[in-house]
N, C-alpha and C. Protein backbone atom coordinates (compact mmCIF):
# COMPACT_ATOMS: atom_id res chain seq x y z
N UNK A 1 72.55 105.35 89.43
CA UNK A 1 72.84 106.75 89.21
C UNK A 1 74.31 107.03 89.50
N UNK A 2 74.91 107.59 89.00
CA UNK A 2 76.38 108.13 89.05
C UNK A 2 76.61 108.96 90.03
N UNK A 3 78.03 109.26 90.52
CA UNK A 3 78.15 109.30 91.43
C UNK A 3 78.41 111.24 91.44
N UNK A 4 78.39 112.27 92.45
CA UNK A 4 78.86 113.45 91.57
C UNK A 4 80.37 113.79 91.62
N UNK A 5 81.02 114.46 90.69
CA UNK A 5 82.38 114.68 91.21
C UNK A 5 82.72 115.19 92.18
N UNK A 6 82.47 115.51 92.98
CA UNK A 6 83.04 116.09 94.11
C UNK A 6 83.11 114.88 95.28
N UNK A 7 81.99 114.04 94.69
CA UNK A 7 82.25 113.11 95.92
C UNK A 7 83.02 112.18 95.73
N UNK A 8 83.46 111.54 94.77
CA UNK A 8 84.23 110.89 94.18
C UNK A 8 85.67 111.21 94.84
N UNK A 9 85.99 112.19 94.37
CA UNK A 9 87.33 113.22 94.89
C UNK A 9 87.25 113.49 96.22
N UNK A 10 86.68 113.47 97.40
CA UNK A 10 86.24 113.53 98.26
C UNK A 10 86.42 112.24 98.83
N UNK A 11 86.34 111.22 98.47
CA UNK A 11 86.52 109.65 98.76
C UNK A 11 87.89 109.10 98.17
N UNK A 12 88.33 109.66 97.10
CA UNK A 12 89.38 109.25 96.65
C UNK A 12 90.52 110.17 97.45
N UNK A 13 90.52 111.18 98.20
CA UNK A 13 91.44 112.00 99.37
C UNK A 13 91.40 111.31 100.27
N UNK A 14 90.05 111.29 100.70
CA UNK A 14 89.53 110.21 102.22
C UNK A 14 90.78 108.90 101.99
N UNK A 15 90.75 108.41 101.16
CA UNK A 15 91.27 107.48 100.81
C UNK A 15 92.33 107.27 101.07
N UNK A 16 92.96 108.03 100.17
CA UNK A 16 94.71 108.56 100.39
C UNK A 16 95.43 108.98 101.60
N UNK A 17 94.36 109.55 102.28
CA UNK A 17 94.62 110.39 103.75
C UNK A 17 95.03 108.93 105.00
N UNK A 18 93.93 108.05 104.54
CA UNK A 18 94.24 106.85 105.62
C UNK A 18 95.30 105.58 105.44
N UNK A 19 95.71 106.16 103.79
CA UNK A 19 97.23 104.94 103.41
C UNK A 19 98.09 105.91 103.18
N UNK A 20 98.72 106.25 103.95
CA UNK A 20 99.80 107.51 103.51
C UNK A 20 101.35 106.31 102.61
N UNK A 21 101.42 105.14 102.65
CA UNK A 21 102.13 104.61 102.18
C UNK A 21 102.01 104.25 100.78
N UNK A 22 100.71 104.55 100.30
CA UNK A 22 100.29 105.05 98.87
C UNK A 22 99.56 103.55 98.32
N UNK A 23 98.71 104.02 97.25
CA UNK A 23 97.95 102.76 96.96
C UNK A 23 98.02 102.69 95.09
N UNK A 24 97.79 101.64 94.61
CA UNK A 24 97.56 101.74 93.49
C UNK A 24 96.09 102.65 93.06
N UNK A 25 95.93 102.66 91.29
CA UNK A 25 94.77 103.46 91.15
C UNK A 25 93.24 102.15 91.34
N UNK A 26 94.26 100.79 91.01
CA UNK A 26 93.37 99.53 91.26
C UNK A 26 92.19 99.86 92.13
N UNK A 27 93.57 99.41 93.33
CA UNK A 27 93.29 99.57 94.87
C UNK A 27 92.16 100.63 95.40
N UNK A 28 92.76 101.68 94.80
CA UNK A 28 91.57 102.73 94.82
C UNK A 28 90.16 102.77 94.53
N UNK A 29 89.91 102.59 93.61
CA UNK A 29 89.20 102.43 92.80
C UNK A 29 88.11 101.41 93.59
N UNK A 30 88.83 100.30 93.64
CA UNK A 30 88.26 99.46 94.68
C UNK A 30 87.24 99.73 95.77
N UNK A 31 88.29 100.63 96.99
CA UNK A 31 87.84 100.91 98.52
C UNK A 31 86.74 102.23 97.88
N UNK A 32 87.12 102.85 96.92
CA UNK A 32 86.11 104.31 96.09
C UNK A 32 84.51 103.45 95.83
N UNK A 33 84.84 102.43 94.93
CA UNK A 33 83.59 101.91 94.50
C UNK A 33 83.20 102.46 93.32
N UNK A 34 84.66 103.06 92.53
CA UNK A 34 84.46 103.18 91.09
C UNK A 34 85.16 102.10 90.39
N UNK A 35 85.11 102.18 89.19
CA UNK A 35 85.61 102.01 87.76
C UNK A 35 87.26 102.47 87.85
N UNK A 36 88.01 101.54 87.61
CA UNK A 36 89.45 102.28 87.72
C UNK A 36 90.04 103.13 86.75
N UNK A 37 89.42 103.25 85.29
CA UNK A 37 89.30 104.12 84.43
C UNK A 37 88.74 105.22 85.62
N UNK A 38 87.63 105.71 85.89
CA UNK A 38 87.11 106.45 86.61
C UNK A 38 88.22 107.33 87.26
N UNK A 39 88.61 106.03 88.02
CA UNK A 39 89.70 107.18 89.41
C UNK A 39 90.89 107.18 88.99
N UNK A 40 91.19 106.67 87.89
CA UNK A 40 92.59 107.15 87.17
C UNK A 40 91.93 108.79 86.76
N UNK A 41 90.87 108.91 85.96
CA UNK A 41 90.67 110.25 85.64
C UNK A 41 90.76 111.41 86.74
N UNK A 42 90.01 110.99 88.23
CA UNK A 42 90.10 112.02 89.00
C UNK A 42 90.78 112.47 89.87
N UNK A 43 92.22 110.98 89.62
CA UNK A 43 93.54 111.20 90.40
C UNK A 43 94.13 112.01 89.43
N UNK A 44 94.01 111.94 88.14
CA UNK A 44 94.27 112.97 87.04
C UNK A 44 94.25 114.48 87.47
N UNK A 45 93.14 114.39 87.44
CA UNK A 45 92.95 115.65 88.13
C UNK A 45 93.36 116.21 88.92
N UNK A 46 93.15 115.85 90.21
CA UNK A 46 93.88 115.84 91.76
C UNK A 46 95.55 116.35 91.39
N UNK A 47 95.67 115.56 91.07
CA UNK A 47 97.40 115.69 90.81
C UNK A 47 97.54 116.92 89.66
N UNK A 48 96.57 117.63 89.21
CA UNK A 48 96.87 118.64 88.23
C UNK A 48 96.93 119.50 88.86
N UNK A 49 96.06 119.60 90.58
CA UNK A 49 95.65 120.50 91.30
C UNK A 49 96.90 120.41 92.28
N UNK A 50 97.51 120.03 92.33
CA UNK A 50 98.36 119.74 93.10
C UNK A 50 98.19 119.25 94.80
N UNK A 51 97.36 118.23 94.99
CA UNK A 51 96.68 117.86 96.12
C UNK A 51 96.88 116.37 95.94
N UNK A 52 97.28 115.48 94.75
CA UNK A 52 98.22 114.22 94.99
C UNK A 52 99.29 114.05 93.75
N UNK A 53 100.45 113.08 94.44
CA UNK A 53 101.28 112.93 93.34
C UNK A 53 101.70 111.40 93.21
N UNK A 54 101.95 110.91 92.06
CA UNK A 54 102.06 110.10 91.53
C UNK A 54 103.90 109.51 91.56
N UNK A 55 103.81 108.10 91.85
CA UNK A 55 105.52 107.80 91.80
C UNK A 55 105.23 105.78 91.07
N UNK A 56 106.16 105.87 90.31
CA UNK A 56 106.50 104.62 89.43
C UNK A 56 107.17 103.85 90.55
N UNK A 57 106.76 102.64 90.47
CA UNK A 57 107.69 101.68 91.89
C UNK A 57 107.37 100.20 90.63
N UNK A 58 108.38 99.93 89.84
CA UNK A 58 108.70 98.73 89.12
C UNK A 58 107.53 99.46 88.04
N UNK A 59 106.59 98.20 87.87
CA UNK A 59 105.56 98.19 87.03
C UNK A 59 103.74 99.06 87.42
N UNK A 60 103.88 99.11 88.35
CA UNK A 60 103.11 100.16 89.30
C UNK A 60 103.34 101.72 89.61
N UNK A 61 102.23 102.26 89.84
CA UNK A 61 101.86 103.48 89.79
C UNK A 61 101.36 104.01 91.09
N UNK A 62 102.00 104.22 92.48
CA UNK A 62 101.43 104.46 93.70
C UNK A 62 101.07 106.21 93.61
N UNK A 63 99.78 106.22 94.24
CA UNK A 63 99.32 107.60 94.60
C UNK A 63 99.34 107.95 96.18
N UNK A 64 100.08 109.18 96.39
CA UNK A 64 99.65 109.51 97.51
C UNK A 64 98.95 111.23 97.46
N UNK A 65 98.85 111.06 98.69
CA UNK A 65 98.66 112.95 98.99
C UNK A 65 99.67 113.49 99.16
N UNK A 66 99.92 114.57 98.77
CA UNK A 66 101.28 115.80 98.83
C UNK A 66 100.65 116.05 100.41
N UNK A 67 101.88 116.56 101.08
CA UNK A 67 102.27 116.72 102.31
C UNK A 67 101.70 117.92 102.66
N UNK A 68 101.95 119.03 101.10
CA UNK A 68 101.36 120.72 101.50
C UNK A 68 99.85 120.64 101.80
N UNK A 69 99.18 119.65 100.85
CA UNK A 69 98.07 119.56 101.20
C UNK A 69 97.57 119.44 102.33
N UNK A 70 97.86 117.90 102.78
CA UNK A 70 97.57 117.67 104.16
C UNK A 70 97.61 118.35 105.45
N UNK A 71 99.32 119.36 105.09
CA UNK A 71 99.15 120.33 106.54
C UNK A 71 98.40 121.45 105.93
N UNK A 72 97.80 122.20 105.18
CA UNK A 72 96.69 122.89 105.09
C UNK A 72 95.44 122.33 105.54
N UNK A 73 95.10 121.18 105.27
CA UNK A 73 94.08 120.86 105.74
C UNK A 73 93.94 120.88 106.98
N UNK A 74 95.25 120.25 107.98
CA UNK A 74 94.91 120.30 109.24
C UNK A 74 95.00 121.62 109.76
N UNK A 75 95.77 122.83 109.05
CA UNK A 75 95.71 123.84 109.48
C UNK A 75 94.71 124.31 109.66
N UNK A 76 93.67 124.13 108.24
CA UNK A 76 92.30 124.28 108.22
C UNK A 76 91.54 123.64 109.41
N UNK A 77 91.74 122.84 109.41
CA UNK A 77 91.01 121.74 110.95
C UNK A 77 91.00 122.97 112.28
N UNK A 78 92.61 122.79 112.37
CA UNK A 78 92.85 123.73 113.74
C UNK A 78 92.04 125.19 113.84
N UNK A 79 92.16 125.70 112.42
CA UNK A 79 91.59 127.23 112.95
C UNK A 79 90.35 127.26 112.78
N UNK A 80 89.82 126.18 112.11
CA UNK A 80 88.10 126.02 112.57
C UNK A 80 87.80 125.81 114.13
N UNK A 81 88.49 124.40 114.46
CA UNK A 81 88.33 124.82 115.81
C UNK A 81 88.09 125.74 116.73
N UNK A 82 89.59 126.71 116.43
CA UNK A 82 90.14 127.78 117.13
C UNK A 82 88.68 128.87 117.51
N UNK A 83 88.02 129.20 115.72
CA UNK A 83 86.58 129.88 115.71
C UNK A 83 85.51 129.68 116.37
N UNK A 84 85.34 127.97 116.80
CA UNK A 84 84.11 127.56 117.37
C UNK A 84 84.61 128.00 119.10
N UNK A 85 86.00 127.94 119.55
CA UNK A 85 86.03 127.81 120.93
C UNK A 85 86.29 129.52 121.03
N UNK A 86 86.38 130.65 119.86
CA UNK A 86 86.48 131.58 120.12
C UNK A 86 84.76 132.50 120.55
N UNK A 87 83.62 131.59 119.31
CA UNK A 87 82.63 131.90 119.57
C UNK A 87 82.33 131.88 120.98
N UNK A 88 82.33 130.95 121.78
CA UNK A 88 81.86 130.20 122.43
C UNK A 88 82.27 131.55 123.82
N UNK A 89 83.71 132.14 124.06
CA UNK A 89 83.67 133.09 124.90
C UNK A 89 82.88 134.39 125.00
């Protein structure tokens, strides 16, 4: 059974988040457990959304995560936190 998009994209961030030195779509594809057609399409995507970007290094194609992303996310992280320890008083 196939996999759904969200999780895909969800694994392919996961991904990106833990090689910040950037990976091929190969590579990806690989540690994802798709089809590299596959995660070329949903790095496609990603990068339309502006949540990764793409850089030429010789004959290769490295992906990483954009930076805005990442500190939103952790921003996101922090003020979730912030809510649970606000409940909590």
């Amino acid at each position: 059974m196939a996999k759904p998009r969200s999780e895909i994209k969800e694994k392919i961030i996961k991904v990106l988040a833990e090689h910040p030195e950037g990976l091929t779509i190969q590579k990806i594809s690989e540690l994802v457990g798709t089809t590299r057609i596959t995660a070329a399409k949903y790095i496609a995507e990603l990068a339309g959304a502006g949540i990764v970007y793409r850089r030429r290094v010789g004959v290769a194609t490295l992906c990483y995560l954009k930076e805005k992303y990442v500190s939103l996310v952790r921003e996101g992280e922090i003020l979730e936190l912030l809510r649970k320890k606000l409940k909590k008083v």
